[in-house]
Protein backbone atom coordinates (compact mmCIF):
# COMPACT_ATOMS: atom_id res chain seq x y z
CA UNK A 1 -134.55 82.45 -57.73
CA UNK A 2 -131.65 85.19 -57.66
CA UNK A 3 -131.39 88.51 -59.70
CA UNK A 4 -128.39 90.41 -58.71
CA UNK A 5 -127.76 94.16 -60.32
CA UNK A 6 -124.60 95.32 -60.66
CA UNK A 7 -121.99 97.50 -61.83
CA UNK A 8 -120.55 94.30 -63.92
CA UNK A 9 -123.84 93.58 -65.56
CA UNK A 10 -127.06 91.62 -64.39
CA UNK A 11 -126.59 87.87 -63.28
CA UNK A 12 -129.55 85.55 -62.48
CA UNK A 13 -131.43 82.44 -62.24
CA UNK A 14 -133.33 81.51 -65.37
CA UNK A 15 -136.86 81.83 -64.81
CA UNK A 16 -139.37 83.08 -61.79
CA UNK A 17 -141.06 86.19 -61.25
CA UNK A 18 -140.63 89.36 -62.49
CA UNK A 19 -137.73 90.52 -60.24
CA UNK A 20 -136.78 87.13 -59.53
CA UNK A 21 -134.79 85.83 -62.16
CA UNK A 22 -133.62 86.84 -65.17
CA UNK A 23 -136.44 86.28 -67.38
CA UNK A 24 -137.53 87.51 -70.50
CA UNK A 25 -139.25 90.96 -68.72
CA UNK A 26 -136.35 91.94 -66.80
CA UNK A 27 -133.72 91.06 -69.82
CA UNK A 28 -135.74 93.59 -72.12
CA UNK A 29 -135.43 96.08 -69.05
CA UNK A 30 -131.49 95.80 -68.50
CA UNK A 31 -130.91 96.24 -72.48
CA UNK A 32 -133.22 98.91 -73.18
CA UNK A 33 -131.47 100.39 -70.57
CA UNK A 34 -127.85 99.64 -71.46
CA UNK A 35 -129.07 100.78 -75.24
CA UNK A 36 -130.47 104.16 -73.87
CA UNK A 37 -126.99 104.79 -71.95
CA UNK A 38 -125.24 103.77 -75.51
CA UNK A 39 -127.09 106.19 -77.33
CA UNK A 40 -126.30 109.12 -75.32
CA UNK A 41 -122.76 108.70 -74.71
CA UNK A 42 -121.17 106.75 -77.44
CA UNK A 43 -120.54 109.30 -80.16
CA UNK A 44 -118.26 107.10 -82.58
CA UNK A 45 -120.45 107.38 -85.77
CA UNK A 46 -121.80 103.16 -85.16
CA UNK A 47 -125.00 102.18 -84.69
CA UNK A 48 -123.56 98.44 -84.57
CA UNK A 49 -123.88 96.87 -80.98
CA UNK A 50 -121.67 93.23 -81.08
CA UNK A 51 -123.89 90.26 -79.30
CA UNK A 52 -122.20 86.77 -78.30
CA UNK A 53 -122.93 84.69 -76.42
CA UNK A 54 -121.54 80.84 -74.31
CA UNK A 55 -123.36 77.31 -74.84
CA UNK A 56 -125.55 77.55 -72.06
CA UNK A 57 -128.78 76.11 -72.39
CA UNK A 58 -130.61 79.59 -71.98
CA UNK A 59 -128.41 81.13 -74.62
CA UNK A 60 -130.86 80.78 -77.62
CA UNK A 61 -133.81 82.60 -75.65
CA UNK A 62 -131.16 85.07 -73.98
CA UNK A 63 -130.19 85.80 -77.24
CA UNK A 64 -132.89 86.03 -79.23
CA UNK A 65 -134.70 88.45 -76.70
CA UNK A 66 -131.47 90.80 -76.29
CA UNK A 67 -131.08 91.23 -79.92
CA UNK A 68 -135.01 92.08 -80.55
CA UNK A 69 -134.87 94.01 -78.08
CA UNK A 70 -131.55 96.44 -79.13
CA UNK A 71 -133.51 96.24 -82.74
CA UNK A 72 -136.67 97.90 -81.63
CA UNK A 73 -134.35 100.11 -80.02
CA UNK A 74 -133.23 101.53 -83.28
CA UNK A 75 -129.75 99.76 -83.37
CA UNK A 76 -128.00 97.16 -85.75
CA UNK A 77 -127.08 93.94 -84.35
CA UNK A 78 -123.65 92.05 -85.25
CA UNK A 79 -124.82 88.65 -83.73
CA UNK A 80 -121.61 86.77 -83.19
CA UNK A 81 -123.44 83.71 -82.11
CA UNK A 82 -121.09 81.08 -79.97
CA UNK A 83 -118.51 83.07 -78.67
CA UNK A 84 -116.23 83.28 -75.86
CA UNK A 85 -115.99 86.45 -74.00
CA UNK A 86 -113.03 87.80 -75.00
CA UNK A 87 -113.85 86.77 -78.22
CA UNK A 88 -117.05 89.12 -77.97
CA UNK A 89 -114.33 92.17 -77.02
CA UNK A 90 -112.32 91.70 -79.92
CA UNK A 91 -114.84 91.87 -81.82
CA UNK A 92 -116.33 95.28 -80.78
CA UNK A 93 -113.17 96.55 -82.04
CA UNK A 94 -113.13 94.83 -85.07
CA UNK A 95 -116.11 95.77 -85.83
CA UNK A 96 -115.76 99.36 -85.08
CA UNK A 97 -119.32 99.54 -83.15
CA UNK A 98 -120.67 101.30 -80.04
CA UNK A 99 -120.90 98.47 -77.77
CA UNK A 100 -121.22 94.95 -76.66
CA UNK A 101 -123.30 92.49 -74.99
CA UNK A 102 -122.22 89.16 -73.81
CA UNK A 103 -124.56 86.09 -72.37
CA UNK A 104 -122.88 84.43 -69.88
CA UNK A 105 -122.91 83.62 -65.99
CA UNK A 106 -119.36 82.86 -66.49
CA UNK A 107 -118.69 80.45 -64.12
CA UNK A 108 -122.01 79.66 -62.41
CA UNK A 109 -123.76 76.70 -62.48
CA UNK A 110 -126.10 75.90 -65.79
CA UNK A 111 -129.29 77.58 -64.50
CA UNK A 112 -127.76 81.03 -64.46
CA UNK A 113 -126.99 83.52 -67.62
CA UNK A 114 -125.73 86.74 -67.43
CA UNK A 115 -125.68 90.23 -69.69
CA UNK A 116 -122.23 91.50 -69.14
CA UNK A 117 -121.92 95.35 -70.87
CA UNK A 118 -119.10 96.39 -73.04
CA UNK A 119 -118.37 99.63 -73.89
CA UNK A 120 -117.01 100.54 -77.75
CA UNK A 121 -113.18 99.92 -76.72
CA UNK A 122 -114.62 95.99 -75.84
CA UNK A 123 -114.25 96.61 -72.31
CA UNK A 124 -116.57 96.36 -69.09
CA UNK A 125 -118.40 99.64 -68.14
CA UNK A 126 -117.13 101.24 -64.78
CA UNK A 127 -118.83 101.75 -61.71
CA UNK A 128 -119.82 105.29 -62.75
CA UNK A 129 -121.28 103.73 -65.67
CA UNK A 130 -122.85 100.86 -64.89
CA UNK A 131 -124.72 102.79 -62.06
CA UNK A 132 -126.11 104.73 -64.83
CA UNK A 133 -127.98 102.00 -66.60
CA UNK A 134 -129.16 100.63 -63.69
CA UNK A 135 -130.53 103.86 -63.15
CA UNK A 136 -132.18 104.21 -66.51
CA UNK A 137 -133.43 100.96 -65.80
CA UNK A 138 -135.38 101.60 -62.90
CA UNK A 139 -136.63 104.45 -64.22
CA UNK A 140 -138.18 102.41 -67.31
CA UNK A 141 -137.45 105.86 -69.38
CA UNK A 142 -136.97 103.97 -72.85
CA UNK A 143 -137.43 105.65 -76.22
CA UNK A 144 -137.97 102.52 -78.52
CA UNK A 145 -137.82 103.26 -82.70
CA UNK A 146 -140.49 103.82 -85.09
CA UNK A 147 -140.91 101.92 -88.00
CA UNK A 148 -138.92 102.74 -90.45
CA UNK A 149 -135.47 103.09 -87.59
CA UNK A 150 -135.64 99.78 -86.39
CA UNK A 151 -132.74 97.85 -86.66
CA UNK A 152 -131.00 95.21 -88.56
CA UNK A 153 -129.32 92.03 -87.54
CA UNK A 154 -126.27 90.55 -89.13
CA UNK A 155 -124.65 87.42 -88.54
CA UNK A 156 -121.04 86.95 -88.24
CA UNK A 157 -118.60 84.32 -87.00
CA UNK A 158 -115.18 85.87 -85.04
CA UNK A 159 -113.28 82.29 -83.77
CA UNK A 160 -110.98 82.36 -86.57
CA UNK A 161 -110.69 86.17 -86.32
CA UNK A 162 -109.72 85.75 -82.61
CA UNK A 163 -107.24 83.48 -83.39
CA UNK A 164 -105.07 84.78 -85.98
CA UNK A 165 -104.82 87.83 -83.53
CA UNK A 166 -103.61 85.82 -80.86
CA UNK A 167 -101.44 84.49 -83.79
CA UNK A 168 -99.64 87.62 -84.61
CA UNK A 169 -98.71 88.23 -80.94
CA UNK A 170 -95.11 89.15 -81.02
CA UNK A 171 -94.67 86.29 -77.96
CA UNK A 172 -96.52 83.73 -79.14
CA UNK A 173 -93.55 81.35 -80.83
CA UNK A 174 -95.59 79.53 -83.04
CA UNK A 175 -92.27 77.60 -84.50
CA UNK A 176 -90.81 77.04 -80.96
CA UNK A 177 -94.24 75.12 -80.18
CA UNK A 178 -94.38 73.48 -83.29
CA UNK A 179 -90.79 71.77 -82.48
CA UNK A 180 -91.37 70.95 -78.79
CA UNK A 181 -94.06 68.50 -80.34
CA UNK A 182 -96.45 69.13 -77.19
CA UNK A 183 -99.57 66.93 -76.15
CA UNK A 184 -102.53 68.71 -74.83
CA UNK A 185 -105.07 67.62 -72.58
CA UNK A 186 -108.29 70.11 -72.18
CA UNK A 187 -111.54 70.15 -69.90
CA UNK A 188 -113.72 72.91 -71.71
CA UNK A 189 -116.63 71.74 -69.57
CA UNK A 190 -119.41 71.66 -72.62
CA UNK A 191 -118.94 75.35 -73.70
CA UNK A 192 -117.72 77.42 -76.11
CA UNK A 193 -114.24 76.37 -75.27
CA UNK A 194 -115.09 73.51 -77.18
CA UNK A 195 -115.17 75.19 -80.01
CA UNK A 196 -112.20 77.65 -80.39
CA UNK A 197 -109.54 75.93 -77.83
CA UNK A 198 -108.99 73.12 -80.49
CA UNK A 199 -108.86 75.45 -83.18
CA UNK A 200 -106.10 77.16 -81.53
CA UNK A 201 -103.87 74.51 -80.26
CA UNK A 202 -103.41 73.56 -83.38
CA UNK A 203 -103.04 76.73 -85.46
CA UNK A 204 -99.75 77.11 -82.78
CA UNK A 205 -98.10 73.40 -83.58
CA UNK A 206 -100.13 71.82 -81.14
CA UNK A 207 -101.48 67.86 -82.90
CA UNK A 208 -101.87 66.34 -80.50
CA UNK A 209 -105.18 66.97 -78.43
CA UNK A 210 -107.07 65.23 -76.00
CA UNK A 211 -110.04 66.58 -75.74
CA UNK A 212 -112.46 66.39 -72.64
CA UNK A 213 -116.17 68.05 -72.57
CA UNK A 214 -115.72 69.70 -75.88
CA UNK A 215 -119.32 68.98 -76.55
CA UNK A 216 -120.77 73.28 -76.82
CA UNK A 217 -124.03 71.50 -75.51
CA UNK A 218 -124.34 73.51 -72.18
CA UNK A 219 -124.56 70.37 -70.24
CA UNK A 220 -121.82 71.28 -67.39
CA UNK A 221 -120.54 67.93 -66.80
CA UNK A 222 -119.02 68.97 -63.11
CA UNK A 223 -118.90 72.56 -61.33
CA UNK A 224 -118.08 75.03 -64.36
CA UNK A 225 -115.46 76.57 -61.66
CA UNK A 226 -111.80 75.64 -62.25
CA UNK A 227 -111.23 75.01 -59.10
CA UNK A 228 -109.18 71.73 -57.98
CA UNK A 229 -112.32 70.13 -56.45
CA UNK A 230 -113.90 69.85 -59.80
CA UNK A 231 -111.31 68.92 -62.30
CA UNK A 232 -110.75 65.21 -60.78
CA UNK A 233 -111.33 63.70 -64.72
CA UNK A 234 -108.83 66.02 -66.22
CA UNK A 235 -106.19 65.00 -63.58
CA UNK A 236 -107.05 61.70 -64.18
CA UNK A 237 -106.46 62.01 -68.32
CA UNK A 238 -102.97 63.65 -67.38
CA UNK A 239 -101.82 60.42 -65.56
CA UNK A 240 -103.38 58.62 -67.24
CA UNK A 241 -101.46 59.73 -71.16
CA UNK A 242 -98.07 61.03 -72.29
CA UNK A 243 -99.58 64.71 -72.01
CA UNK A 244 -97.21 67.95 -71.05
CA UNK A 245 -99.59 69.54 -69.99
CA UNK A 246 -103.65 70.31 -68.78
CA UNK A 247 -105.73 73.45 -69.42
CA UNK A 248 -109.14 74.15 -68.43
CA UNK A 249 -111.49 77.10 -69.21
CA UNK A 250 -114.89 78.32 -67.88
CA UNK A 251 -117.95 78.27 -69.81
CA UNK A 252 -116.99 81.87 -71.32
CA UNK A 253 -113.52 81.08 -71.61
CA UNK A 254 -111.72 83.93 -69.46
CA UNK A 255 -110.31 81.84 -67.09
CA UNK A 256 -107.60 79.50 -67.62
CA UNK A 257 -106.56 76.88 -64.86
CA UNK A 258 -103.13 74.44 -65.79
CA UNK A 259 -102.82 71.11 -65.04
CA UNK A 260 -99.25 69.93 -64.40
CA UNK A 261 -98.18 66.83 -66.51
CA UNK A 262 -98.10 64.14 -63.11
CA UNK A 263 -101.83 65.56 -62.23
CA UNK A 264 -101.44 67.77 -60.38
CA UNK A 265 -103.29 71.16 -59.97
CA UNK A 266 -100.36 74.66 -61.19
CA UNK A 267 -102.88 76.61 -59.06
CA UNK A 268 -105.24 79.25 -60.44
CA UNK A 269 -103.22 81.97 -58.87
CA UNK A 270 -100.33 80.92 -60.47
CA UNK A 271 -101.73 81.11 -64.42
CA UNK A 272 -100.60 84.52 -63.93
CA UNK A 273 -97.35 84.61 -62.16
CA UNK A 274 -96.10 82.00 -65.02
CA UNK A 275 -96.89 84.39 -67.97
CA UNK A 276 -96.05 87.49 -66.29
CA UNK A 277 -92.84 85.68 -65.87
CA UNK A 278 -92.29 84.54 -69.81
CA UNK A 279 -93.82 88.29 -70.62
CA UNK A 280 -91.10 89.98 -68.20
CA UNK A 281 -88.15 88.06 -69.59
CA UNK A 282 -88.99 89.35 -72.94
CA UNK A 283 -90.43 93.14 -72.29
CA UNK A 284 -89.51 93.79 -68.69
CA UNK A 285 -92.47 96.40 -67.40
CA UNK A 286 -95.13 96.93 -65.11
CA UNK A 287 -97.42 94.40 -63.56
CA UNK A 288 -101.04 94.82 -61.88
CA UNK A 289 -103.69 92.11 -60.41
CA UNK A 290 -105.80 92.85 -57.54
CA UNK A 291 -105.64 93.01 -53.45
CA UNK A 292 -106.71 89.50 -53.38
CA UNK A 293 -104.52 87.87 -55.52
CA UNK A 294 -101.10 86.36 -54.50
CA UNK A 295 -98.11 87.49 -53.87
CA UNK A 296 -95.76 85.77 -55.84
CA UNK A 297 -96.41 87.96 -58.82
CA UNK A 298 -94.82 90.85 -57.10
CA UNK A 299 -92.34 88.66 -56.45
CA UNK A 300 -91.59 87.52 -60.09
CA UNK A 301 -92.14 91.22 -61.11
CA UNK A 302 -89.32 92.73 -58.63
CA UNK A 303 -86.93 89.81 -59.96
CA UNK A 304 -86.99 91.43 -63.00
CA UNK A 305 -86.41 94.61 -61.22
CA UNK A 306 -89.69 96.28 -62.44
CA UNK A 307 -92.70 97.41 -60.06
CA UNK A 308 -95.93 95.39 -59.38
CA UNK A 309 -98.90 97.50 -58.65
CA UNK A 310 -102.80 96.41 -56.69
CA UNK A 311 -105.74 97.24 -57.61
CA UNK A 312 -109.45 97.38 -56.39
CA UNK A 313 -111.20 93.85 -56.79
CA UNK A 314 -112.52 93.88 -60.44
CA UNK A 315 -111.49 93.21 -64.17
CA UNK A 316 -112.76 97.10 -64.80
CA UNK A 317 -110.56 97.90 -61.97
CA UNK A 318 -107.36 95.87 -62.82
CA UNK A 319 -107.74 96.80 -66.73
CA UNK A 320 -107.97 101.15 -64.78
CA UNK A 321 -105.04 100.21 -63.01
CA UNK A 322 -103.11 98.86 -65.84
CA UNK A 323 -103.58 101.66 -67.86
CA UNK A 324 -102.40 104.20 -65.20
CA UNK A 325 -99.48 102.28 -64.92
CA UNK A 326 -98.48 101.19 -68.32
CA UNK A 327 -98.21 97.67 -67.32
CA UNK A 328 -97.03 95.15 -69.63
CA UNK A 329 -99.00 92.38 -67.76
CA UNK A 330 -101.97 91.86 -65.67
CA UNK A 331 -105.06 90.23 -64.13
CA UNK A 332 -106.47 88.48 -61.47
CA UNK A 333 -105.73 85.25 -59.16
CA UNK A 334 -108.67 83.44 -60.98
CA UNK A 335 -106.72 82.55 -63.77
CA UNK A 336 -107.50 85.84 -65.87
CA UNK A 337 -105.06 86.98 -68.39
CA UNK A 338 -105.09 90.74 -69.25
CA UNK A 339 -102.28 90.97 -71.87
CA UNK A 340 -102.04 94.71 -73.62
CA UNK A 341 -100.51 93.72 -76.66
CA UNK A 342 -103.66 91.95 -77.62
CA UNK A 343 -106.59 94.06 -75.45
CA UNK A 344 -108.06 94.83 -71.82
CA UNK A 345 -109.66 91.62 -70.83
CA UNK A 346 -109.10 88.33 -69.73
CA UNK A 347 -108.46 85.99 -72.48
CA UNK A 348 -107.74 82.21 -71.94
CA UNK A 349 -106.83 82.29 -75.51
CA UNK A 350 -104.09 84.25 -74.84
CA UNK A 351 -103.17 82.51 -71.89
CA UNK A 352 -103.11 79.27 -73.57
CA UNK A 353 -100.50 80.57 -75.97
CA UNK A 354 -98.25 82.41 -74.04
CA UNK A 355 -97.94 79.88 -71.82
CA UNK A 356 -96.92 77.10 -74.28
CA UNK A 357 -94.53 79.45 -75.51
CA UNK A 358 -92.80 79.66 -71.99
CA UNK A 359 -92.80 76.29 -71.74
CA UNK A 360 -91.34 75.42 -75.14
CA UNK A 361 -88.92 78.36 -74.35
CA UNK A 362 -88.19 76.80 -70.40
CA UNK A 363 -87.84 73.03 -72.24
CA UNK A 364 -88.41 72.19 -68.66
CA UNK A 365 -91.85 69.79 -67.13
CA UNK A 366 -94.75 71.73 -66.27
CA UNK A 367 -94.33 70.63 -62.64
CA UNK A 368 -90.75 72.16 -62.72
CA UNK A 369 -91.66 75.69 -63.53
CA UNK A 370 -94.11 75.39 -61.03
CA UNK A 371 -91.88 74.74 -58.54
CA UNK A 372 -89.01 77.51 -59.59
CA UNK A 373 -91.55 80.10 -58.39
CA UNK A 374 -92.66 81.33 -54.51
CA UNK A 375 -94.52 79.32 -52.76
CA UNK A 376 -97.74 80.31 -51.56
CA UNK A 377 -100.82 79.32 -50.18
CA UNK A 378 -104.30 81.29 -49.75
CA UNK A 379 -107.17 80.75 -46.88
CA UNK A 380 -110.41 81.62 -47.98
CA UNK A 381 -112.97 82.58 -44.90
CA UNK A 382 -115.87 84.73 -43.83
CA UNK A 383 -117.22 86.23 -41.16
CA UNK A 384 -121.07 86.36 -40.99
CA UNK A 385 -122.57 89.61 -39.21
CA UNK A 386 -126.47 90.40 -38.53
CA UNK A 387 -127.52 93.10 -40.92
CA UNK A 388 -127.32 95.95 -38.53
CA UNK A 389 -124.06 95.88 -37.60
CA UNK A 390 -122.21 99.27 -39.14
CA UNK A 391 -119.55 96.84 -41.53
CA UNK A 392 -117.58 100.19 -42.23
CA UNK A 393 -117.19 100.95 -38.63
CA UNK A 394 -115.31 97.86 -37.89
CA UNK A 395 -113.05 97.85 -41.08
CA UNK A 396 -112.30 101.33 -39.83
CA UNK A 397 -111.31 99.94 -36.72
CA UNK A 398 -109.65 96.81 -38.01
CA UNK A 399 -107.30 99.73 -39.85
CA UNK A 400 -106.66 101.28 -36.70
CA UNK A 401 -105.72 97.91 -34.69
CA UNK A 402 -103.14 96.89 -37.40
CA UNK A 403 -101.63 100.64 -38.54
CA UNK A 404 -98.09 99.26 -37.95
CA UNK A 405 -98.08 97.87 -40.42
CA UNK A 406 -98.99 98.35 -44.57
CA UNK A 407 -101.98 98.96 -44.67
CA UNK A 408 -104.38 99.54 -48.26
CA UNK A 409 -107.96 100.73 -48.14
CA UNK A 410 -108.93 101.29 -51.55
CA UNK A 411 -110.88 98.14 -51.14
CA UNK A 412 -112.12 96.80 -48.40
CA UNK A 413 -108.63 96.76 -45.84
CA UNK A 414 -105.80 94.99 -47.05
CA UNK A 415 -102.42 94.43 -44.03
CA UNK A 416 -99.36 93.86 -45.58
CA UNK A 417 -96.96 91.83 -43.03
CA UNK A 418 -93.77 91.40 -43.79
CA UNK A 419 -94.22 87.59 -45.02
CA UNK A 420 -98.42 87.40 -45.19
CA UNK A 421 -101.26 89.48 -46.06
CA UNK A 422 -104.77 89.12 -44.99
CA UNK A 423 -107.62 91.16 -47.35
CA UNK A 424 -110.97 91.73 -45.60
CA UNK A 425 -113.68 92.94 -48.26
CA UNK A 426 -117.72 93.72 -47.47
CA UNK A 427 -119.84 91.69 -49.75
CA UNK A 428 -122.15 93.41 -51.89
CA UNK A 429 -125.01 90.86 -51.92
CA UNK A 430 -124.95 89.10 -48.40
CA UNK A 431 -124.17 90.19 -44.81
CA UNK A 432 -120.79 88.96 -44.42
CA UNK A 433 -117.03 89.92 -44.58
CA UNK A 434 -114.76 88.08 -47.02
CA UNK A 435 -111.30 87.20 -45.56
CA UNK A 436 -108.68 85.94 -47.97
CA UNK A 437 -105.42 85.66 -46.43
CA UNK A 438 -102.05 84.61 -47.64
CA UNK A 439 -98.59 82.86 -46.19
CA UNK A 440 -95.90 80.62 -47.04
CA UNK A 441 -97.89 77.29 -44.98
CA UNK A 442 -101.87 77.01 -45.41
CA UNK A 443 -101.59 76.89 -41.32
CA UNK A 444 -99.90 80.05 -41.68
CA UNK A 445 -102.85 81.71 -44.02
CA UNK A 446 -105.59 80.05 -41.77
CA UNK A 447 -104.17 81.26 -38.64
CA UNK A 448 -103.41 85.08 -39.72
CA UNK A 449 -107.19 85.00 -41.13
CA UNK A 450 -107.77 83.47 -38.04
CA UNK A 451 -106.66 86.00 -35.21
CA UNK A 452 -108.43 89.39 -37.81
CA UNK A 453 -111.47 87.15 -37.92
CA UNK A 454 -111.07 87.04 -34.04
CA UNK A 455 -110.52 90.81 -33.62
CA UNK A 456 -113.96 91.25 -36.32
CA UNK A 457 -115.67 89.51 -34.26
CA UNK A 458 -114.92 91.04 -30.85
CA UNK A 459 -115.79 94.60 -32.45
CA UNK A 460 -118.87 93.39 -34.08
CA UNK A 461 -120.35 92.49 -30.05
């Protein structure tokens, strides 16, 4: 059993013992907690708190114990019901209430859920925040209502609300779409995708749809990742029909992977690059994603001759960044969207659309915009240490070793050489160093990782 507390929310295993899992205890915990921190700091006049929630199996019980819960704590519940996540943001707004609370693990496997904490812009509490209700939550000090203050609960639907805003993006060319007569394949693994990515294709001139795992049953027919290793069928249905192109979403839908029309995988990292590059022909600007993600969006971004920005690891942290910044695009290598026109989160929604409006603007294959842009690959490796080693210390010292060069510590230690990177980054939950690295050859990425790996591991005797 796993229950892991953090600044992004609380993610665990379904069931166990108290402090095991999420269970029904701890859930009641974590939101009387989250509802206390509302209380005292949202001041917007609402008393509404916005609750949606993916098609995971433990969604019903997640869902009916988080909005009890935020009614005997005095508040009104909007209960979305089936909703992806950045449908759930939108809908904060919409709605004009103090908060949000979304069910899902994202993309972990079926036995895990999730409460992930808005705040009343529809956005992700910071790390100043989020500290504070796990502080409140430890400390058990909950005021619950009396009688006549409990709340109410109110049932709403947002999909087609969520759509029509994605609609009226000024980018989204609806009529260009409608004329390229696209066909669609989709892999929205038994989730809510099911749902709303039909709905949207074809409200943008998408008809035809092959649809894979559209079933919102919960029943994760292969690892909910979108990671090339797991969408083997999808490939398969794009060789396999006339299709232009493949997307796949997680379970909560803020994650979009693209599937080129021969098969083959566009690469998570590059869901980004190719709508920052669409975005930036249109409303040149600033672009942000974090230290970990690839290059070749800075490289897009200085074609245009605007600046590309890095941020700390984090959707809180890109959306802070982006902000600051003014950026006209952002997000991370995962396949997150953050588009400011529409709101600050990732939305595959947005993605989706976007993207087919870059590709009915390119009139080129999906494999062929692919290939116009940088070529990169990313090595993904760790470095295990014994739990007394000082972690600190050694990035510290890994700093010093490589100061020649451009260096970034507002996460972890990022080097900048002049044609590879390499990000090292302390877990927060295991005794280990992550070490992503990046080059023009995976040899290239592996060996780079290879020799700081080398160098950890020497200062870690």
């Amino acid at each position: 059993m796993a229950l892991i507390k953090s600044i992004s929310g609380i993610r665990g295993t379904i069931g166990g013992k108290v402090g095991e899992g999420l269970n029904p205890l701890d859930t009641v915990k974590f939101v009387s907690a989250y509802a206390t921190f509302i209380r005292e700091t949202v001041k917007n006049g609402s008393n509404s708190i916005v609750v949606g929630r993916d098609a995971r199996i433990s969604g019903k019980m997640m869902e009916q114990v988080v909005i009890g819960t935020l009614m005997g704590m005095g508040f009104d519940v909007v209960n979305i019901g089936l909703a992806t996540t950045p449908t759930t943001e939108l809908a904060v707004t919409m709605e004009q209430a103090c908060g949000g609370i979304i069910l899902t693990a994202s993309h972990n496997p079926k036995q895990w859920n999730a409460l992930k904490l808005l705040n009343e812009n529809g956005e992700f509490l910071n790390a100043k925040e989020g500290e504070i209700v796990l502080q409140i939550a430890e400390s058990e000090k909950f005021n619950f209502a009396h009688i006549d203050h409990i709340g109410k609960v109110s049932e709403k639907d947002y999909t087609d609300a969520h759509i029509q805003a994605v609609l009226n993006l000024s980018l989204v060319d609806v009529e260009a779409i409608k004329a390229a007569d696209f066909e669609v394949s989709i892999d929205c693994v038994n989730s809510v995708g099911g749902i709303v990515i039909p709905k949207l294709l074809k409200a943008i001139g998408v008809n035809k749809i092959n649809e894979l795992y559209c079933t919102p049953n919960g029943e994760f027919p292969h690892n909910p990742e979108p990671l090339p290793e797991h969408l083997v069928d999808i490939s398969t249905m794009m060789k396999t029909t006339t299709s232009n192109v493949g997307f796949v979403v997680d379970p909560d839908v803020d994650r979009l992977a693209i599937i080129c029309e021969n098969g083959e995988m566009f690469g998570e990292e590059y869901t980004l690059v190719a709508v920052a590059d669409y975005i930036l022909k249109h409303t040149p600007g600033n672009t942000v994603s974090n230290l970990s993600s690839s290059r070749a969006l800075r490289d897009i971004t200085r074609k245009y001759g605007c600046e590309y920005y890095a941020s700390a690891v984090g959707e809180v942290n890109v959306t802070t960044k982006m902000k600051a910044v003014g950026a006209v695009i952002g997000g991370e290598g995962n396949g997150g969207i953050i588009y400011p026109a529409s709101h600050y989160g990732r939305d595959a929604l947005v993605g989706i659309a976007l993207f087919l409006s870059h590709l009915a603007f390119e009139r080129k294959k999906v494999s062929e915009i692919r290939a116009s842009y940088p070529q990169y690959f990313i090595a993904k490796q760790k470095v295990e240490l014994t739990p007394n080693i000082n972690v600190d210390a050694i990035l510290n010292a890994v700093k010093e070793k490589y100061n020649q060069y451009d260096v970034t510590d507002i996460d972890g230690v990022k080097i900048d050489f002049p044609d590879k990177w390499v990000h090292l980054r302390k877990s927060n939950t295991e005794p280990i160093i992550r070490v992503y690295s990046e080059a023009q050859t995976m040899k290239e990425a592996e060996d780079i990782g290879g020799e700081v790996m080398a160098v950890i591991k020497q200062l870690a005797k």
